[in-house]
Protein backbone atom coordinates (compact mmCIF):
# COMPACT_ATOMS: atom_id res chain seq x y z
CA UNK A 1 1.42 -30.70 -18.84
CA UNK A 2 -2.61 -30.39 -19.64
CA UNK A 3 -4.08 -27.17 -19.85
CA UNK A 4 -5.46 -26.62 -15.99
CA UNK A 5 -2.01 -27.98 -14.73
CA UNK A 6 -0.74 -25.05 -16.49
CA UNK A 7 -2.79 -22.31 -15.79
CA UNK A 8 -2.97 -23.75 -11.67
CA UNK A 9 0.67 -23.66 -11.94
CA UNK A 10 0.67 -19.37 -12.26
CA UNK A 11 -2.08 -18.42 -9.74
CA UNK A 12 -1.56 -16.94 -6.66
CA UNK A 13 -2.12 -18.78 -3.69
CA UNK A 14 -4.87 -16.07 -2.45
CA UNK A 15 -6.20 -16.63 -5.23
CA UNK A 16 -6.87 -20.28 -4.90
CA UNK A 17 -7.41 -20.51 -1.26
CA UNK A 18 -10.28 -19.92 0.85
CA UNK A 19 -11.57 -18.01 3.61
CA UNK A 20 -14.53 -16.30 5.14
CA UNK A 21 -17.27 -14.63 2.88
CA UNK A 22 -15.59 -15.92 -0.14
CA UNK A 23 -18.59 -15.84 -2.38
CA UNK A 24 -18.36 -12.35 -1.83
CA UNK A 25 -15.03 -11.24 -0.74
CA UNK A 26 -12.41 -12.42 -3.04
CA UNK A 27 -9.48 -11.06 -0.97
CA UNK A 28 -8.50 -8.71 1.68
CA UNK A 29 -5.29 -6.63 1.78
CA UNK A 30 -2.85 -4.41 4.26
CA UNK A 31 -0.36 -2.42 2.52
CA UNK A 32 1.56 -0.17 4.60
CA UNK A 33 3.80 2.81 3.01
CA UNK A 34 7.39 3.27 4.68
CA UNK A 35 10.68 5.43 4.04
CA UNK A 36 14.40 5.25 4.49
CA UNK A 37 15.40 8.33 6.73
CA UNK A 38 17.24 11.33 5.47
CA UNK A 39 16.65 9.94 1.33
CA UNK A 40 14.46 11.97 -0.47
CA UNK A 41 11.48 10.26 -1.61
CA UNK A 42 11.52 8.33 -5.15
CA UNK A 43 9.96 10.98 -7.30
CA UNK A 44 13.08 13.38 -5.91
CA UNK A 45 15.48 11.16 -5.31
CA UNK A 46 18.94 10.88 -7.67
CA UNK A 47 19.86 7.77 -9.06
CA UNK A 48 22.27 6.94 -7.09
CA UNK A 49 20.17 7.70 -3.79
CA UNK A 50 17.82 5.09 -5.18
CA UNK A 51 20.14 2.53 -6.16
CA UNK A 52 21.32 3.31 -2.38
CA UNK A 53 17.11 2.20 -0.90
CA UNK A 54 17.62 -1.00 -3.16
CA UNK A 55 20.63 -2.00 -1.73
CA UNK A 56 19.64 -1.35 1.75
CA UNK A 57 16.36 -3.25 1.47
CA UNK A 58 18.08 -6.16 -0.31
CA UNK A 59 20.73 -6.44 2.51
CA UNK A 60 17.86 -6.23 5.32
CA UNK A 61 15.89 -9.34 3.81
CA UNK A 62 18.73 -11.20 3.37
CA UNK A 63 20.10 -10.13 6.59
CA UNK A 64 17.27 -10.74 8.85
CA UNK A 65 16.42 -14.11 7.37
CA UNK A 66 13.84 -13.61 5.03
CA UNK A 67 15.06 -16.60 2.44
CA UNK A 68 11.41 -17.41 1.75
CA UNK A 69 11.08 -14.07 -0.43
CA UNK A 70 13.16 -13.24 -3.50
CA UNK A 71 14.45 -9.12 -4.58
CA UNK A 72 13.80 -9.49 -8.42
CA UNK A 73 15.34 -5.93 -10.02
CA UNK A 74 11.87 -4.57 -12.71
CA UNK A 75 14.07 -3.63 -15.15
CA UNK A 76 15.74 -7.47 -15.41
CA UNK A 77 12.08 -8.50 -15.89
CA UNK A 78 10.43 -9.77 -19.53
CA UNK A 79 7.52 -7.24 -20.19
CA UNK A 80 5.29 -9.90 -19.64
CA UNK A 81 6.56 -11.36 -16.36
CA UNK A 82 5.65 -7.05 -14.58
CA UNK A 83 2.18 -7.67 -16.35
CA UNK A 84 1.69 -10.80 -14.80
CA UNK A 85 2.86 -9.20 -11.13
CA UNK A 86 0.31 -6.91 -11.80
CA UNK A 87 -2.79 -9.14 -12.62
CA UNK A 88 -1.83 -10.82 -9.40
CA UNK A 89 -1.86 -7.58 -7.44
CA UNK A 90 1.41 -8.37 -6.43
CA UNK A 91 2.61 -4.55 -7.80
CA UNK A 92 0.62 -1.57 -8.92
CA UNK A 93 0.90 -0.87 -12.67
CA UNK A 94 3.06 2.02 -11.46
CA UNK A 95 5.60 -0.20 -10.28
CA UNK A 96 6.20 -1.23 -14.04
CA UNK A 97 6.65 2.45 -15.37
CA UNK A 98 9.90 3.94 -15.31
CA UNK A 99 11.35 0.69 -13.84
CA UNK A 100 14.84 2.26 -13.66
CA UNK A 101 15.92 0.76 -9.67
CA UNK A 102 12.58 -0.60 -8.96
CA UNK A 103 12.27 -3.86 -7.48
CA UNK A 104 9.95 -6.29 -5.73
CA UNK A 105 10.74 -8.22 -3.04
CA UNK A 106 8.51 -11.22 -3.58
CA UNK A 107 6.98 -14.33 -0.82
CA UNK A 108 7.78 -18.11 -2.29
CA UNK A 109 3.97 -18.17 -1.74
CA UNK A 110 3.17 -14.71 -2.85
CA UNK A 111 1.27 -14.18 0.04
CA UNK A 112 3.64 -10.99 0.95
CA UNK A 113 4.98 -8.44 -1.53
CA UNK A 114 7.53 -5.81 -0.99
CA UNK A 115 7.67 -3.22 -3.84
CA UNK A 116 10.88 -0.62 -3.68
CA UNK A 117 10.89 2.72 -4.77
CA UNK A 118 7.60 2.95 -6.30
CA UNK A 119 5.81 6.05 -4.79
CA UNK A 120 7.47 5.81 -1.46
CA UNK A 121 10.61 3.47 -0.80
CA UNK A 122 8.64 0.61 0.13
CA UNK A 123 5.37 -0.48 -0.15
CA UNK A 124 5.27 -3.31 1.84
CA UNK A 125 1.39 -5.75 1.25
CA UNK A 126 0.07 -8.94 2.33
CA UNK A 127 -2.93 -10.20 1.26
CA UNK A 128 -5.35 -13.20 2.37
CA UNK A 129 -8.09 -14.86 0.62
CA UNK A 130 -11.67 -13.69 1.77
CA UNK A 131 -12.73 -11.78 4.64
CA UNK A 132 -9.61 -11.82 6.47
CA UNK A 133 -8.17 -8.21 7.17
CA UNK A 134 -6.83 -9.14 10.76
CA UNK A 135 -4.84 -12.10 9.17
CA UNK A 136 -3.41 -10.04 6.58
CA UNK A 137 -2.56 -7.67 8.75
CA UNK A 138 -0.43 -9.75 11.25
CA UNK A 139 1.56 -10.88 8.20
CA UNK A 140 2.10 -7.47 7.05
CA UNK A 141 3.16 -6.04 10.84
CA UNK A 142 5.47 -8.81 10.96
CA UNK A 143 7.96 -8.18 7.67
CA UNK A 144 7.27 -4.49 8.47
CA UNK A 145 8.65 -5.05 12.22
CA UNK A 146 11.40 -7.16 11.01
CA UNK A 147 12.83 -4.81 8.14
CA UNK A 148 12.35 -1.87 11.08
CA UNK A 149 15.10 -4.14 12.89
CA UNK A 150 17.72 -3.01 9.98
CA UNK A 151 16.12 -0.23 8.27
CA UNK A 152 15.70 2.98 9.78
CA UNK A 153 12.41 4.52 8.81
CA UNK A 154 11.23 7.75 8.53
CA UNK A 155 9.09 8.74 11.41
CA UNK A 156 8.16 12.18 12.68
CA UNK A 157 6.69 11.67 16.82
CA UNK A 158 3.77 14.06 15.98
CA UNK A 159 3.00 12.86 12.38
CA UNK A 160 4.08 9.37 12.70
CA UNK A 161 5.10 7.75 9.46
CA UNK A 162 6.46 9.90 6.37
CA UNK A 163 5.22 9.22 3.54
CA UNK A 164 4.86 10.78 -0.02
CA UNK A 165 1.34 11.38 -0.31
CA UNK A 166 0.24 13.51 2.39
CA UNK A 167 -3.10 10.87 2.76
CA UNK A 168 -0.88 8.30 3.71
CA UNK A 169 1.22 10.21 6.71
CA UNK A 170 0.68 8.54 10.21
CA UNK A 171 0.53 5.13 10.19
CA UNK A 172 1.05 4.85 6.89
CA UNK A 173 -1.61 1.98 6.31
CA UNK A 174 -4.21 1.21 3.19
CA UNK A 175 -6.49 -1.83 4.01
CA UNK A 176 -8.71 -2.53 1.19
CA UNK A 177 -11.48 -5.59 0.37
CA UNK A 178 -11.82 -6.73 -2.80
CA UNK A 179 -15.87 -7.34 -3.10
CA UNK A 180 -17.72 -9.25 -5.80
CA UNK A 181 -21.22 -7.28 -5.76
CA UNK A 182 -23.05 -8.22 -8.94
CA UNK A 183 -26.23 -7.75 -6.75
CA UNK A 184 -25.73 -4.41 -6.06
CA UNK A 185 -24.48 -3.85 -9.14
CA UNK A 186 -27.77 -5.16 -11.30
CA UNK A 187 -30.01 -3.32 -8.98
CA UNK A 188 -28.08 -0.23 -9.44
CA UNK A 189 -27.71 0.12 -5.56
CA UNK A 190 -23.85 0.19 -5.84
CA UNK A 191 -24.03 3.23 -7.70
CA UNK A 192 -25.78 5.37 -5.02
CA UNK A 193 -24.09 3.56 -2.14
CA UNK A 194 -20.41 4.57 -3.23
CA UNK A 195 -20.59 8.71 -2.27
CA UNK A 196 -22.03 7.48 1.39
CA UNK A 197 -19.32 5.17 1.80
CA UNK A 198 -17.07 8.25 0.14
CA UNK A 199 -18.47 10.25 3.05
CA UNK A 200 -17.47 7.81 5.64
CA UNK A 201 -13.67 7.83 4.76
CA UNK A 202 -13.43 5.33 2.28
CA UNK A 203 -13.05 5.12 -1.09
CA UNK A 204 -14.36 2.52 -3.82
CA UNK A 205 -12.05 1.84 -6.83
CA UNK A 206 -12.03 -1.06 -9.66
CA UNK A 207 -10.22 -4.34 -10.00
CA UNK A 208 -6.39 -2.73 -9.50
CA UNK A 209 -7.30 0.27 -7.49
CA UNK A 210 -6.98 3.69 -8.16
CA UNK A 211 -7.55 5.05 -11.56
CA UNK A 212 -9.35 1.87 -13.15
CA UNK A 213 -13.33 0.54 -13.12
CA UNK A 214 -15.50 -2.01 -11.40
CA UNK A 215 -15.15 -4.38 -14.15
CA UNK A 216 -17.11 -7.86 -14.17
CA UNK A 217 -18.66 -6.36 -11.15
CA UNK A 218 -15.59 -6.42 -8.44
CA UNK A 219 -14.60 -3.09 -6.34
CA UNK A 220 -11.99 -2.43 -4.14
CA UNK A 221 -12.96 -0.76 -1.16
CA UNK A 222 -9.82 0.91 0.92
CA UNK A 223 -9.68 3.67 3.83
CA UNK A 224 -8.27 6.96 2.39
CA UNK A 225 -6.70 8.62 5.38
CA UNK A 226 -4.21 7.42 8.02
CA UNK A 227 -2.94 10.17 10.04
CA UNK A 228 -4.53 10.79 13.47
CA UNK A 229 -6.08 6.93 13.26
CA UNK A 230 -4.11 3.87 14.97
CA UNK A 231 -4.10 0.68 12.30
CA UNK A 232 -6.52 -0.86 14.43
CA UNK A 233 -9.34 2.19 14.17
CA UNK A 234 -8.78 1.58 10.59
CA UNK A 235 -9.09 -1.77 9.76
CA UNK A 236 -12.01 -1.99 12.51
CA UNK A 237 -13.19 0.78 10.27
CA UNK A 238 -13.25 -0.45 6.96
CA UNK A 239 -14.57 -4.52 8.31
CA UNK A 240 -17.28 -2.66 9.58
CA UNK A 241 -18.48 -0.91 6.40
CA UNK A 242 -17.20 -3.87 4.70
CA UNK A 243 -19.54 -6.44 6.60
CA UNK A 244 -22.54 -3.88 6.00
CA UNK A 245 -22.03 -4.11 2.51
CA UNK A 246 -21.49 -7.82 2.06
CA UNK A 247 -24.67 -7.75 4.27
CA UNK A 248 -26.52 -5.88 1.96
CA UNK A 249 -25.61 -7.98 -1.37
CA UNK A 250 -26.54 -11.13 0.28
CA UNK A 251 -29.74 -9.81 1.29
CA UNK A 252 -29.99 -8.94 -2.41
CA UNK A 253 -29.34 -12.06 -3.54
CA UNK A 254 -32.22 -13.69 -1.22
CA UNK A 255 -34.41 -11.21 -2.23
CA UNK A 256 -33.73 -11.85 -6.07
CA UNK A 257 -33.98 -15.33 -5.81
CA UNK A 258 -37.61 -15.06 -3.84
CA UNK A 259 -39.47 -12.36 -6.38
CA UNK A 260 -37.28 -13.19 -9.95
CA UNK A 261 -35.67 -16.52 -9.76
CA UNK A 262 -36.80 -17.71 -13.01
CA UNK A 263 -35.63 -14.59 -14.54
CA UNK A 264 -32.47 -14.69 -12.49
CA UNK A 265 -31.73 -18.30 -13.40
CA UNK A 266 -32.39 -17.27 -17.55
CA UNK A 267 -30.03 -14.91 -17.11
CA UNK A 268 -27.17 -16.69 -15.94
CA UNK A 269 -27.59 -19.46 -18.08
CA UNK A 270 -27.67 -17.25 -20.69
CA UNK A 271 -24.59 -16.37 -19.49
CA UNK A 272 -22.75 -20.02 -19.20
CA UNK A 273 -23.96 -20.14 -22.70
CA UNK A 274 -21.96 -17.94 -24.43
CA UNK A 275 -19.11 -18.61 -22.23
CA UNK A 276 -19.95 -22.21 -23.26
CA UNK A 277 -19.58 -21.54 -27.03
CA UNK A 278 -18.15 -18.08 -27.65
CA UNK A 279 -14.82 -18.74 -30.07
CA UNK A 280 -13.65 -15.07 -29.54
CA UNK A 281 -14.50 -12.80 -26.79
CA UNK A 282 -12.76 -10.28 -25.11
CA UNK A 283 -11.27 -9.84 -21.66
CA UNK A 284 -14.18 -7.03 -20.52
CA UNK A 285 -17.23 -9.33 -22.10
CA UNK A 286 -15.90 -12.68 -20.44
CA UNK A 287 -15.68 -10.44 -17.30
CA UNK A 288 -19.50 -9.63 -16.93
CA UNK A 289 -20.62 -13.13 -17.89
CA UNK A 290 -18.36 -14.97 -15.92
CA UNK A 291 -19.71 -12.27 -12.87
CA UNK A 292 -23.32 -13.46 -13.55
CA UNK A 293 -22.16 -17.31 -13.96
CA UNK A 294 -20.33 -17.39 -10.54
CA UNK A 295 -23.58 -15.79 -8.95
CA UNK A 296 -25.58 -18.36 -10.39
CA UNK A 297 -23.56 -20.86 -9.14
CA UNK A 298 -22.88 -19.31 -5.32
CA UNK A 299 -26.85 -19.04 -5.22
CA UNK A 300 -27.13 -23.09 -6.18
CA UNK A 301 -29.06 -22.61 -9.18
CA UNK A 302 -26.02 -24.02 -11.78
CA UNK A 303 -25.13 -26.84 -10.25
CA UNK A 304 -22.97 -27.84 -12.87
CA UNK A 305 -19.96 -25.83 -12.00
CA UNK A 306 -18.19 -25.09 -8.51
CA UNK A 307 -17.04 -21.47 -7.38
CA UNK A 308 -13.16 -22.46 -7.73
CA UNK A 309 -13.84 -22.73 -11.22
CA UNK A 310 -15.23 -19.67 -11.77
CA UNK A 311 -12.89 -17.47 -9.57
CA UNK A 312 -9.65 -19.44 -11.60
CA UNK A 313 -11.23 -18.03 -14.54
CA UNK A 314 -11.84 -14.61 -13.20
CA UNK A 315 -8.00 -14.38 -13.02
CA UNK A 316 -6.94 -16.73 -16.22
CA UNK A 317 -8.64 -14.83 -18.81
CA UNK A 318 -6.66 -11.57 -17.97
CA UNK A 319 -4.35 -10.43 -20.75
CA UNK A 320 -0.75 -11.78 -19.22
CA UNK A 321 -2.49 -14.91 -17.73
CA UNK A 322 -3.46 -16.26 -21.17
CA UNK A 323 0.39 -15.19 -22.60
CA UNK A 324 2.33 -17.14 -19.93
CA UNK A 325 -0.39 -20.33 -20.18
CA UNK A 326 0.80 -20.26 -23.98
CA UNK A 327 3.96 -19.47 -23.97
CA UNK A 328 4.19 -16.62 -25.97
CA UNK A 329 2.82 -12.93 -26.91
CA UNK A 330 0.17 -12.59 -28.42
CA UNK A 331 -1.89 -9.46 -30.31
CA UNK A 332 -5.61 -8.31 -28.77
CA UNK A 333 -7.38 -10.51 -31.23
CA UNK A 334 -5.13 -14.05 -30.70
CA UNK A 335 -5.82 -13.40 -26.92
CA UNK A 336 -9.45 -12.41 -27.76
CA UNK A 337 -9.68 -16.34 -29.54
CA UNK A 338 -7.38 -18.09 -26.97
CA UNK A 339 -9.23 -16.70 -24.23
CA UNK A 340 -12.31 -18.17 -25.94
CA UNK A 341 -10.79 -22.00 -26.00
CA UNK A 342 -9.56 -21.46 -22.61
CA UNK A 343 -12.60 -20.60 -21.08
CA UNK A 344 -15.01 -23.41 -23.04
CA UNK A 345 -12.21 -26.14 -21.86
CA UNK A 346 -12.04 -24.92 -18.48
CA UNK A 347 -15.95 -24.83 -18.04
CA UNK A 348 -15.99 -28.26 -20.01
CA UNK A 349 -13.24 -29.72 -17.51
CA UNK A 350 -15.05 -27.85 -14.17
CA UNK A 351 -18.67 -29.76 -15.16
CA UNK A 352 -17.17 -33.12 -15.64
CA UNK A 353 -14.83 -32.81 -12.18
CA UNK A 354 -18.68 -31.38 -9.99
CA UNK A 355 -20.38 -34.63 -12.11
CA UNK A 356 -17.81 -36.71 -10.92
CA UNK A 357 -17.57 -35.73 -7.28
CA UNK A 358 -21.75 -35.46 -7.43
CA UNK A 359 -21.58 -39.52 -8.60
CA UNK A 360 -19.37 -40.31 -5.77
CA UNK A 361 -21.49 -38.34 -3.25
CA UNK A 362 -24.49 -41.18 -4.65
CA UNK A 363 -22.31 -44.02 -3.94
């Protein structure tokens, strides 16, 4: 098996598919929070009372047909295989901490997660490729009605759905974007934009969510209440912010190319050029110049690449990505010169495929 059969094999799906906005929006996501009446909630819970949530949500996906998803027990898991879950935003890096009766319940396509007994019982998440909150949530309302057929949930009629965190009582839903901004970024808009969108409800994170940074110029932008609001007020909500903000960095990106293209072009060649050669680099550096590449190539001026390649790589060069492609663990500074190799093949490999299908568009 070559080296892009390989590393295609372990993407997500979202992550190779397509949708709306998609030189902007890499993916959209619905995660909604639910509980198993009268069983305390994980953090209080006794062993055995979680043991008892696992069993119950295995038996409810098995019992209510779900034999497109898998219940894979954290604990049974290689070290590397919860990292890898993780990079995928298929479970928070919580979800791998104390793994003692935590579980995922996982799609064939990995299109739909369940995770059980991280802060609540389940944490049940669907997400789409691009701009597509309304699909995501459809998939998500449907496994969440369908376990509700066998699992009784905790639900208070004033309060609505019970949930650990006090922020997540009522209907118990986070909807977040996942936005590639480099725009906004460069022109240091981003940074005064984030405590207006803070004031409107939301709140702007890095590449896995709370706790971690924009890196290579991606945010995650999520509501950060749910009582009192149906999940329609909220997703309407956040696609509304959302498509001001996409709004915004395209209009950026116009106006960049019309006052500074020469400068903007410089700079992400610049930027395909150390990609091009670099023989070590680490994860955070490959993650700013592969930002700057990709917007050189969404804005037409490198034509040499195509954005699949550049999103693929956005994902591969992560530290459990490169360590399943291989085979094997490896130390910061093997990753640090695989990554290298990996990235100059890939881009080598992604030029010759766009020269190939630009000789057959000639013909």
């Amino acid at each position: 098996m070559g080296l892009k059969e390989a590393a295609n094999k372990i993407l997500c799906r979202w992550m190779k598919g397509t949708g709306p906005n998609d030189n902007i929006v890499v993916g959209s996501r619905i995660r909604l929070a639910r509980n198993i009446a009268k069983v305390p909630f994980p953090a209080t819970a006794s062993e055995g009372q979680l043991a008892h949530v696992g069993d119950l949500v295995r038996m409810a996906t098995v019992a209510n047909g779900q034999s497109n998803m898998d219940y894979l027990a954290i604990a049974e898991m290689p070290r590397l295989e919860r990292e890898l879950l993780v990079e995928k935003h298929l479970i928070s890096p919580q979800q791998t901490r104390d793994v003692k009766h935590k579980a995922v319940v996982l799609g064939r396509d990995e299109l739909v997660s369940i995770m059980v007994n991280e802060e609540d019982h389940l944490r049940i998440q669907s997400i789409c490729p691009g701009f597509q909150l309304e699909s995501a949530w459809e998939q998500c309302n449907q496994v969440d009605d369908t376990l509700g057929d066998s699992l009784e949930y905790a639900f208070s009629p004033e309060l609505g759905y019970l949930t650990a965190c006090p922020t997540n009582v009522g209907t118990g839903l986070r909807a977040s974007v996942m936005l590639h901004l480099p725009v906004l970024t460069m022109t240091q808009q981003m940074q005064r934009a984030i405590p207006a969108i803070n004031k409107l409800g939301l709140a702007v994170r890095g590449l896995y969510g709370e706790g971690t940074e924009a890196v290579g110029n991606v945010y995650q932008i999520s509501n950060q209440l749910t009582l009192g609001h149906s999940e329609q007020e909220i997703i309407q909500h956040l696609a509304t912010v959302a498509r001001q903000i996409i709004d915004q960095e395209e209009s950026g990106r116009k106006q960049l190319l019309e006052v500074g293209k020469a400068q903007l072009e410089d700079r992400t060649y610049r930027s395909l050029g150390v990609l091009s050669q670099a023989r070590v680099i680490s994860s955070q550096e490959a993650m700013q110049l592969l930002s700057e590449v990709w917007l050189g190539v969404d804005l037409g001026l490198i034509k040499e690449l195509d954005p699949k390649t550049l999103k693929s790589l956005v994902v591969l060069i992560r530290p459990a990505h490169l360590q399943k492609i291989i085979g094997k663990e490896m130390d910061t500074g093997e990753r640090d010169g695989f990554r290298g190799d990996l990235v100059r093949e890939y881009i080598r490999m992604g030029a010759k495929e766009k020269d190939s299908e630009l000789k057959e568009g000639e013909s």
